[in-house]
Protein backbone atom coordinates (compact mmCIF):
# COMPACT_ATOMS: atom_id res chain seq x y z
CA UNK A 1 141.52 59.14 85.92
CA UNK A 2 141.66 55.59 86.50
CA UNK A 3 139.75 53.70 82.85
CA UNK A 4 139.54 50.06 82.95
CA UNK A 5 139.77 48.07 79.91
CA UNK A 6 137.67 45.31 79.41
CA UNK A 7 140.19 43.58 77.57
CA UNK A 8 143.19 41.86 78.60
CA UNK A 9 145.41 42.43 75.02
CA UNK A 10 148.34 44.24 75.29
CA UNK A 11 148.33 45.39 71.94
CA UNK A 12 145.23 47.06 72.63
CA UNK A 13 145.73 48.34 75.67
CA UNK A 14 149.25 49.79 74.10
CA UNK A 15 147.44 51.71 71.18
CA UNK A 16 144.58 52.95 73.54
CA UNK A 17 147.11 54.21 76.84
CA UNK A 18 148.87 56.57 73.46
CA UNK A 19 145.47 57.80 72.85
CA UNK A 20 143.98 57.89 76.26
CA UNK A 21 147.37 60.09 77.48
CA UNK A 22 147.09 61.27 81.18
CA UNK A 23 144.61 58.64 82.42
CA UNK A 24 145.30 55.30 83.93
CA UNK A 25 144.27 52.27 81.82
CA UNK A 26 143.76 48.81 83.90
CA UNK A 27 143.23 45.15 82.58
CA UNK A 28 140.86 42.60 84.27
CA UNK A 29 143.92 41.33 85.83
CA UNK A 30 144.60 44.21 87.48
CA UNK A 31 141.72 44.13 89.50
CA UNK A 32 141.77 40.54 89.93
CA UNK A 33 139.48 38.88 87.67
CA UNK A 34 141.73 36.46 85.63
CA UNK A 35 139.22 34.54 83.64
CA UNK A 36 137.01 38.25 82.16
CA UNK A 37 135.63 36.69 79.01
CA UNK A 38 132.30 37.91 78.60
CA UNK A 39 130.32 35.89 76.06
CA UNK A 40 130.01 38.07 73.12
CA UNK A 41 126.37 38.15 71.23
CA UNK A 42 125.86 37.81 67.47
CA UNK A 43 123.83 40.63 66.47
CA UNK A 44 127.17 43.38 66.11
CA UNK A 45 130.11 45.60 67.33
CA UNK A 46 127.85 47.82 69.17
CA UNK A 47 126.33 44.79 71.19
CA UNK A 48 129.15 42.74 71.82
CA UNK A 49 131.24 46.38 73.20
CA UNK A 50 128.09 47.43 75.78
CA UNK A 51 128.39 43.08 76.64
CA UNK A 52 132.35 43.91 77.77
CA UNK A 53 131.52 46.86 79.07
CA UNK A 54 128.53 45.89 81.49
CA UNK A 55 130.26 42.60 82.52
CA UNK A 56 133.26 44.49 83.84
CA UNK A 57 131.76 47.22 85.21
CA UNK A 58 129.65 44.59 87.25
CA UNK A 59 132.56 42.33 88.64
CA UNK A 60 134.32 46.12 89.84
CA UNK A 61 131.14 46.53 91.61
CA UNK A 62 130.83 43.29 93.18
CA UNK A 63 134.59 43.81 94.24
CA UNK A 64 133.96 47.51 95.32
CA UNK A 65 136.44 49.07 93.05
CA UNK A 66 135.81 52.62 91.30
CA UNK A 67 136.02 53.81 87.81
CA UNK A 68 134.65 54.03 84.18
CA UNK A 69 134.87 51.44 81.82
CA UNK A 70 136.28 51.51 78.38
CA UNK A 71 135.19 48.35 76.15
CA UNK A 72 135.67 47.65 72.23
CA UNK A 73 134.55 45.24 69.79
CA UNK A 74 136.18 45.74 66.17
CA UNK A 75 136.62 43.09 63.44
CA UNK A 76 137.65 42.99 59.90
CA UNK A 77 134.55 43.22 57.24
CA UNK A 78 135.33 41.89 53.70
CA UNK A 79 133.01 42.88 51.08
CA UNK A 80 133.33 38.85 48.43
CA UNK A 81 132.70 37.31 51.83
CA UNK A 82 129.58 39.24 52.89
CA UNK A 83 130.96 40.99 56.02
CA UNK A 84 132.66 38.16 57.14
CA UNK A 85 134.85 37.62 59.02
CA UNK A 86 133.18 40.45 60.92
CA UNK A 87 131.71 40.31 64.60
CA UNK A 88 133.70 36.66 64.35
CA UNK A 89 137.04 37.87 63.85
CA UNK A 90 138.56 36.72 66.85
CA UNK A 91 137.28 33.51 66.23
CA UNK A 92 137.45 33.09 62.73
CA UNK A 93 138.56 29.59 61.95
CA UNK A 94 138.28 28.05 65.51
CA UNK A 95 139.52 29.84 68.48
CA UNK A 96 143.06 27.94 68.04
CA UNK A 97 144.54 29.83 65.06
CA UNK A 98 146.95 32.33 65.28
CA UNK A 99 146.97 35.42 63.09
CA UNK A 100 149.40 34.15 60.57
CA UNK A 101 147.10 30.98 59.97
CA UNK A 102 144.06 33.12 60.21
CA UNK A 103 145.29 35.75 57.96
CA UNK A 104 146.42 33.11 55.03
CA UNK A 105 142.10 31.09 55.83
CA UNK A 106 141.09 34.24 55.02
CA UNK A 107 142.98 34.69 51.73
CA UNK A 108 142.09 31.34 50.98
CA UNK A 109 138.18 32.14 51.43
CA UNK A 110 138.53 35.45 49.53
CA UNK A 111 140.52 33.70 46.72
CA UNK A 112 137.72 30.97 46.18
CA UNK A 113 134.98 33.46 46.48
CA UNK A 114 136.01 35.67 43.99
CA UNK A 115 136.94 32.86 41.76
CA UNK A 116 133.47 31.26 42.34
CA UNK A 117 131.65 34.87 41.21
CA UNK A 118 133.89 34.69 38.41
CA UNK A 119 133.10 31.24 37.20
CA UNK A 120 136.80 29.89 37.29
CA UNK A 121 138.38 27.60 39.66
CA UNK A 122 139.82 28.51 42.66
CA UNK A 123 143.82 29.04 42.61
CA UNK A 124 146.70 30.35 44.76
CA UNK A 125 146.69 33.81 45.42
CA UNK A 126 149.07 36.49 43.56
CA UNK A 127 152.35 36.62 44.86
CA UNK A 128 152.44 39.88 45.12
CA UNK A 129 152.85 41.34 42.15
CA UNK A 130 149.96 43.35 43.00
CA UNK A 131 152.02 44.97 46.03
CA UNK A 132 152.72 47.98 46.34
CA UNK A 133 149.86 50.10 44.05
CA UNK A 134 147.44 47.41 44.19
CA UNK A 135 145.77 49.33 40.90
CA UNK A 136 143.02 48.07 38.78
CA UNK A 137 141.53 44.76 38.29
CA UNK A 138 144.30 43.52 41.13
CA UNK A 139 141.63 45.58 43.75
CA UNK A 140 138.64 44.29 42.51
CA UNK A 141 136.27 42.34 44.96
CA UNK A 142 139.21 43.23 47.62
CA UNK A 143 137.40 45.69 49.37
CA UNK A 144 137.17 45.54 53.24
CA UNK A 145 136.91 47.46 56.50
CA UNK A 146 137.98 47.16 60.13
CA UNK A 147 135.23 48.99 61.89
CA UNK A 148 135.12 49.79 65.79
CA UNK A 149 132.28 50.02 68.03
CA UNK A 150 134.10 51.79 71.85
CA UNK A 151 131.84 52.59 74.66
CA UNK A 152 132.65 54.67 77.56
CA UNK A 153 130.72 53.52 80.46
CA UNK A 154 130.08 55.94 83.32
CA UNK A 155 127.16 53.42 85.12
CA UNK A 156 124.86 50.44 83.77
CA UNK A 157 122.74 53.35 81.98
CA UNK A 158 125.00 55.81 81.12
CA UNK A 159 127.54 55.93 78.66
CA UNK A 160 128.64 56.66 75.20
CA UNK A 161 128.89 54.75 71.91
CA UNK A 162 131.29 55.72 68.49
CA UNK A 163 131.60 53.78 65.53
CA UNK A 164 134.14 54.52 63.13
CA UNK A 165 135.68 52.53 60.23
CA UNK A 166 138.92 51.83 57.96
CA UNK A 167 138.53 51.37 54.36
CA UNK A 168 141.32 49.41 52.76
CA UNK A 169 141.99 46.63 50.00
CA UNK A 170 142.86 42.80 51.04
CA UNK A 171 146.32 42.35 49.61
CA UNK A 172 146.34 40.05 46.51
CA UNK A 173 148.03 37.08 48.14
CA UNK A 174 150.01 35.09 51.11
CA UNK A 175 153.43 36.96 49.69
CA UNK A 176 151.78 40.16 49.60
CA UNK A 177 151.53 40.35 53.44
CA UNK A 178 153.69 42.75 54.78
CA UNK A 179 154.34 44.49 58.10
CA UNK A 180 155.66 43.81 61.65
CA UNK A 181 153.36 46.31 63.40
CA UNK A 182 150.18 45.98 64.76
CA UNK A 183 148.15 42.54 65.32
CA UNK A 184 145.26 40.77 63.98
CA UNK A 185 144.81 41.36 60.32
CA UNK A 186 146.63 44.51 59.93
CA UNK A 187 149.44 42.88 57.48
CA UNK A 188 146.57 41.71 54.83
CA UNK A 189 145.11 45.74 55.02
CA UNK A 190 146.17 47.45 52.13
CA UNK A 191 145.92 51.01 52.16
CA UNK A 192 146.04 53.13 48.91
CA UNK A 193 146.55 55.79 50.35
CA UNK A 194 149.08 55.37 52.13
CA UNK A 195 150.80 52.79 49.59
CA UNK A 196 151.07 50.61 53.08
CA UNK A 197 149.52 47.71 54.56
CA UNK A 198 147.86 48.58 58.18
CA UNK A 199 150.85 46.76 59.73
CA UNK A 200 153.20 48.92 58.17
CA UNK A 201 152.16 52.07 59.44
CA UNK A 202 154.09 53.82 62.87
CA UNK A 203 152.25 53.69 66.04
CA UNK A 204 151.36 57.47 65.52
CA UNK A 205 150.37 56.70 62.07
CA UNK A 206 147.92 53.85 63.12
CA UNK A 207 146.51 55.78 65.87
CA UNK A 208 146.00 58.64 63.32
CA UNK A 209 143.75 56.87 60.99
CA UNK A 210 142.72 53.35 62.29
CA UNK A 211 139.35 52.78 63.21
CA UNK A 212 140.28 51.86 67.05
CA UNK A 213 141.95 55.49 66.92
CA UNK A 214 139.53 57.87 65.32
CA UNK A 215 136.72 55.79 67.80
CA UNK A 216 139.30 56.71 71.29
CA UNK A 217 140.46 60.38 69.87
CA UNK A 218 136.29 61.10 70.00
CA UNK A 219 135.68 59.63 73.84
CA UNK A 220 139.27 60.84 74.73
CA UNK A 221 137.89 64.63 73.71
CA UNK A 222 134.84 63.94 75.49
CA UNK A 223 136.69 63.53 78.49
CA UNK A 224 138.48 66.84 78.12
CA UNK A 225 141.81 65.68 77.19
């Protein structure tokens, strides 16, 4: 079966086509439409997913091409910031950062927050001390999720939704960020239980337990894979 993404990242097309084995997985591009970039609401991942999802599935109309669509919206939700960065991931810090410069805002923000709670002024974050273990007081406030909201849309009106989640830790500091894998803020996700940052982790490892993964391994069993 032919799925078409409504995304044009790579990275995310490369973790889904390992999940989504057997089918066909298209960009925007691919069918022509060079500038997809629906404007995303405010009120959460299960919004802002349907938004991809309908705007694609209308330009393949318009341009008579066939097939379901397969949209996302995920984002990294930090407990001392109040769900931030959350539904604004992407565009966290302007539109311009990368995600080394948007990773090391965000350490910033949780740094001062947690000193602010605590009544002491804001300083650098650990080095890493914390890293690996991450035990104790060094996880306190630190908590945070990636969460996923993936629809599979058949027609304007039909489809399915799954939300699924990540637990983790924020790392303690800038030289506790580790990892060449992945994208986004997967090298400031500490997980315990795997004594690994997201970024860390294999491909088959991520797709095992990430949020994006558990959310495809549901619609990909719906389809019968």
């Amino acid at each position: 079966m032919t799925i078409w993404l409504a995304s044009g990242n790579e990275h995310k097309r490369r973790e889904l086509a390992a999940i989504f084995a057997g089918h066909s997985l298209k960009t925007p591009v691919e069918g022509g439409f060079t500038d997809f970039d629906p404007r995303e609401g405010t009120q959460g991942f299960e919004e802002n997913a349907l938004i991809k999802a309908r705007a694609l599935y209308g330009l393949l109309e318009g341009a008579g091409l066939e097939g379901p669509v397969l949209a996302d919206d995920s984002g990294l939700c930090v407990d001392a910031l109040g769900g931030r960065p959350g539904v604004y991931s992407a565009r966290y810090g302007g539109g311009k950062l990368g995600d080394k410069e948007r990773n090391l805002l965000l350490l910033a923000e949780l740094d001062g927050a947690l000193a602010a709670a605590a009544g002491s002024p804001a300083g650098p974050g650990t080095a890493g001390a914390a890293y690996p273990g991450m035990a104790g007081a060094a996880t306190a406030g630190r908590g945070a999720r990636f969460v996923c909201a993936m629809v599979f849309l058949w027609g304007h009106e039909r489809y399915c939704l799954v939300r699924e989640s990540l637990e983790g830790v924020i790392v303690s500091g800038p030289g506790a960020i580790r990892g060449s894998g992945g994208f986004g803020y997967d090298p400031i996700l500490y997980l315990p239980e795997k004594g690994k940052t997201l970024a860390e982790l294999t491909e088959e490892e991520k797709n095992s337990l990430s949020h994006r993964g558990k959310a495809g391994k549901i619609i990909a069993q719906l389809l019968g894979r």
